[in-house]
C-alpha atoms as a PDB file:
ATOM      1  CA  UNK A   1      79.133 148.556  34.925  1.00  0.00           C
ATOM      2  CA  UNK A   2      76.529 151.182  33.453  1.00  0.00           C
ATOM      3  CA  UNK A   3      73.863 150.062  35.700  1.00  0.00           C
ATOM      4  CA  UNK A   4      75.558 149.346  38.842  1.00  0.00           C
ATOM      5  CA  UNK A   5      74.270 151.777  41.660  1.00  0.00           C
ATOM      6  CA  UNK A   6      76.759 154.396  42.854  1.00  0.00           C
ATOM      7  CA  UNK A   7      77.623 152.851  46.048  1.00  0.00           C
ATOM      8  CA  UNK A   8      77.980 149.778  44.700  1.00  0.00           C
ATOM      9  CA  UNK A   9      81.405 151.117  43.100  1.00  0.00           C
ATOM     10  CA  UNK A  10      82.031 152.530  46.228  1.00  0.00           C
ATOM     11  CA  UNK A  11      81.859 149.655  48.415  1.00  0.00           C
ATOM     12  CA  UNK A  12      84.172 148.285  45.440  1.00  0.00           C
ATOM     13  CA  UNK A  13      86.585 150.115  45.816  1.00  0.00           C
ATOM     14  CA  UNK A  14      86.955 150.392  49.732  1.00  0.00           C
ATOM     15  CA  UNK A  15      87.284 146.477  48.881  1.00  0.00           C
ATOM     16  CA  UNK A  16      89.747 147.323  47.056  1.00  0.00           C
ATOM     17  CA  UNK A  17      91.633 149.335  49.287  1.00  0.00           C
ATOM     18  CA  UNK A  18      91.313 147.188  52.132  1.00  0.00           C
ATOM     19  CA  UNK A  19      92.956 144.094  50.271  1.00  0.00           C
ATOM     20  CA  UNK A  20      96.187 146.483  49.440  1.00  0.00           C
ATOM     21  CA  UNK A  21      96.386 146.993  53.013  1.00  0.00           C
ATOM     22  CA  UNK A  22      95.860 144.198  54.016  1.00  0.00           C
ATOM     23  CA  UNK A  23      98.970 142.732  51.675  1.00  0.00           C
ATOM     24  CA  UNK A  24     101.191 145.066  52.714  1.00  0.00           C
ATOM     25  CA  UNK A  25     100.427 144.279  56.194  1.00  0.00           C
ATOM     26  CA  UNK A  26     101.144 140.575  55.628  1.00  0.00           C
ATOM     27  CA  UNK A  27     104.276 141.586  53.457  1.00  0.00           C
ATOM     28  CA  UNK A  28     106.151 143.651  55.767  1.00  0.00           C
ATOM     29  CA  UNK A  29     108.626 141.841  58.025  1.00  0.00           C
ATOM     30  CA  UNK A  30     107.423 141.868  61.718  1.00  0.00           C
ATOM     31  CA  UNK A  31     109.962 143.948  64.103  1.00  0.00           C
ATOM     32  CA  UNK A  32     110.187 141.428  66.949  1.00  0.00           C
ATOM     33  CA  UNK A  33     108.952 138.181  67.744  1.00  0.00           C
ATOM     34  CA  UNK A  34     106.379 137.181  70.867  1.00  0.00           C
ATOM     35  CA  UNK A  35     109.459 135.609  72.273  1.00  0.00           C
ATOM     36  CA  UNK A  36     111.966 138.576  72.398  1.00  0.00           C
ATOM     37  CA  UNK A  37     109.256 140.881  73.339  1.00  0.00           C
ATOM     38  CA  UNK A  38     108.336 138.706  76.771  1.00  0.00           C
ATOM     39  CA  UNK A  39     112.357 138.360  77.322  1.00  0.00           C
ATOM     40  CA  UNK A  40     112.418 141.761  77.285  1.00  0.00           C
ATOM     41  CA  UNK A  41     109.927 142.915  79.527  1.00  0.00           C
ATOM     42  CA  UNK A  42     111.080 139.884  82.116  1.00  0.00           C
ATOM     43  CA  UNK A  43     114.400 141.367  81.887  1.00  0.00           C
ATOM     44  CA  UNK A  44     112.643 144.584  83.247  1.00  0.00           C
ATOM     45  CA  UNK A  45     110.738 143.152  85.676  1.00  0.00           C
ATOM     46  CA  UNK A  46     114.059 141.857  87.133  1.00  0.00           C
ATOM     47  CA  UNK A  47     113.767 142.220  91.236  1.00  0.00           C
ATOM     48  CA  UNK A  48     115.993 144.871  93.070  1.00  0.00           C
ATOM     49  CA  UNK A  49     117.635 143.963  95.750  1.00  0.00           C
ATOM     50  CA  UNK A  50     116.449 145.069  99.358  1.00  0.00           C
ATOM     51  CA  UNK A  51     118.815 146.889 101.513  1.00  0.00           C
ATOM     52  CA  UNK A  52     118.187 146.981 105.094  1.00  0.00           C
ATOM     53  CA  UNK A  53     117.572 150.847 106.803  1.00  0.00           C
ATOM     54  CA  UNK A  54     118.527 151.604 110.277  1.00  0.00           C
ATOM     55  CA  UNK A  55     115.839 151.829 112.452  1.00  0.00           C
ATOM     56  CA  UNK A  56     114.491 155.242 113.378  1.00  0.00           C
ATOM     57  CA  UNK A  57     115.496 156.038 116.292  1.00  0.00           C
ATOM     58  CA  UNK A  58     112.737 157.617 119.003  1.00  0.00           C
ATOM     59  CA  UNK A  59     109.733 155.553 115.936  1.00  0.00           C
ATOM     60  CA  UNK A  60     106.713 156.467 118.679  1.00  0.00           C
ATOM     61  CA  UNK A  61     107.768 160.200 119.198  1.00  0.00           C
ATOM     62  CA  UNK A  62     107.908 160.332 115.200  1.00  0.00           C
ATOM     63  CA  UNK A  63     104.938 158.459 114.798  1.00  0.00           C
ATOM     64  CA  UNK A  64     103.277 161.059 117.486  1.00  0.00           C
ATOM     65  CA  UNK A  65     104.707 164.669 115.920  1.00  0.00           C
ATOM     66  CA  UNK A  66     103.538 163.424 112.442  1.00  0.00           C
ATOM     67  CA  UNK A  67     100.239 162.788 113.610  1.00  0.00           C
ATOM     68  CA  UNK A  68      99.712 166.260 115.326  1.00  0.00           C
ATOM     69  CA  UNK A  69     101.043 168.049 112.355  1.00  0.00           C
ATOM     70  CA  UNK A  70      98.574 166.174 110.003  1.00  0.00           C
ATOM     71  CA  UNK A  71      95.631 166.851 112.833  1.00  0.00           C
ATOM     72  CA  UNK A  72      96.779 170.017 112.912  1.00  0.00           C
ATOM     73  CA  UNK A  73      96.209 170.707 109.062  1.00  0.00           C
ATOM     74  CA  UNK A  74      93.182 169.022 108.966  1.00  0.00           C
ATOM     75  CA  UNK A  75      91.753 170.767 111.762  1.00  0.00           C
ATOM     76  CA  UNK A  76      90.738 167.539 113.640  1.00  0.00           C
ATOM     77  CA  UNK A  77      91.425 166.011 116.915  1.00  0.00           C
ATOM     78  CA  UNK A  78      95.064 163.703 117.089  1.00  0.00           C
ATOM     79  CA  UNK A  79      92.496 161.139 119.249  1.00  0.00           C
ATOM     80  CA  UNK A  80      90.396 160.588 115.635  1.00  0.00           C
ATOM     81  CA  UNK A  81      93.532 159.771 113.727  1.00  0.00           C
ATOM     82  CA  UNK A  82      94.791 156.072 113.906  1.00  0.00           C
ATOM     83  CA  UNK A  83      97.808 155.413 112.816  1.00  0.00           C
ATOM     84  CA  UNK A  84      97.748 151.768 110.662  1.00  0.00           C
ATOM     85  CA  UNK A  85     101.702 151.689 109.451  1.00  0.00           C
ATOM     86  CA  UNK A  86     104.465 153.640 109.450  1.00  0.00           C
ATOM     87  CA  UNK A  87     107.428 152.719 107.087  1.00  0.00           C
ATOM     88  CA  UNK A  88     110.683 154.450 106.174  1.00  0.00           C
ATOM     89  CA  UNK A  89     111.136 154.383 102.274  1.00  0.00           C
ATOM     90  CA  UNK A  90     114.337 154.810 100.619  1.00  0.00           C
ATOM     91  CA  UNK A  91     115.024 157.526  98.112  1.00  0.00           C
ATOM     92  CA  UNK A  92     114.188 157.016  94.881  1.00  0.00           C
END
């Protein structure tokens, strides 16, 4: 051991090191399984149901006053805005 280069002992003992963890990694117990973990997140992923909205009453003079005020704010023409859907989201 007299003659062994210095980071020879060092590479050693990061050997060394690495084994312990590794052996307590193996050791411990794991938390969950694959199994519970994918019921889990299915169980999140469960669908909510849909609930129908009324329909909004006077949709193309909506439609039409929502354009103008966002041509308005941009400071563009309400002819170069196209309007491609127009949905009524619940509350969240």
């Amino acid at each position: 051991m007299q003659n062994m280069p210095w980071w020879a002992a060092i590479l050693l003992a990061l050997n060394i090191i690495m084994l312990l963890m590794g052996l307590k990694l193996i050791r411990r117990q794991p938390e969950a399984s694959a199994s519970e973990v994918k019921a889990d997140l299915i169980a999140e992923r469960t669908p909510v149901p849909i609930t129908l909205t009324q329909p909004i009453p006077d949709r193309q003079k909506l439609i039409a006053a929502v354009t103008a005020a966002i041509a308005e704010y941009e400071g563009t023409d309400i002819s170069a805005l196209r309007v491609v859907s127009f949905n009524k989201r619940r509350q969240a």
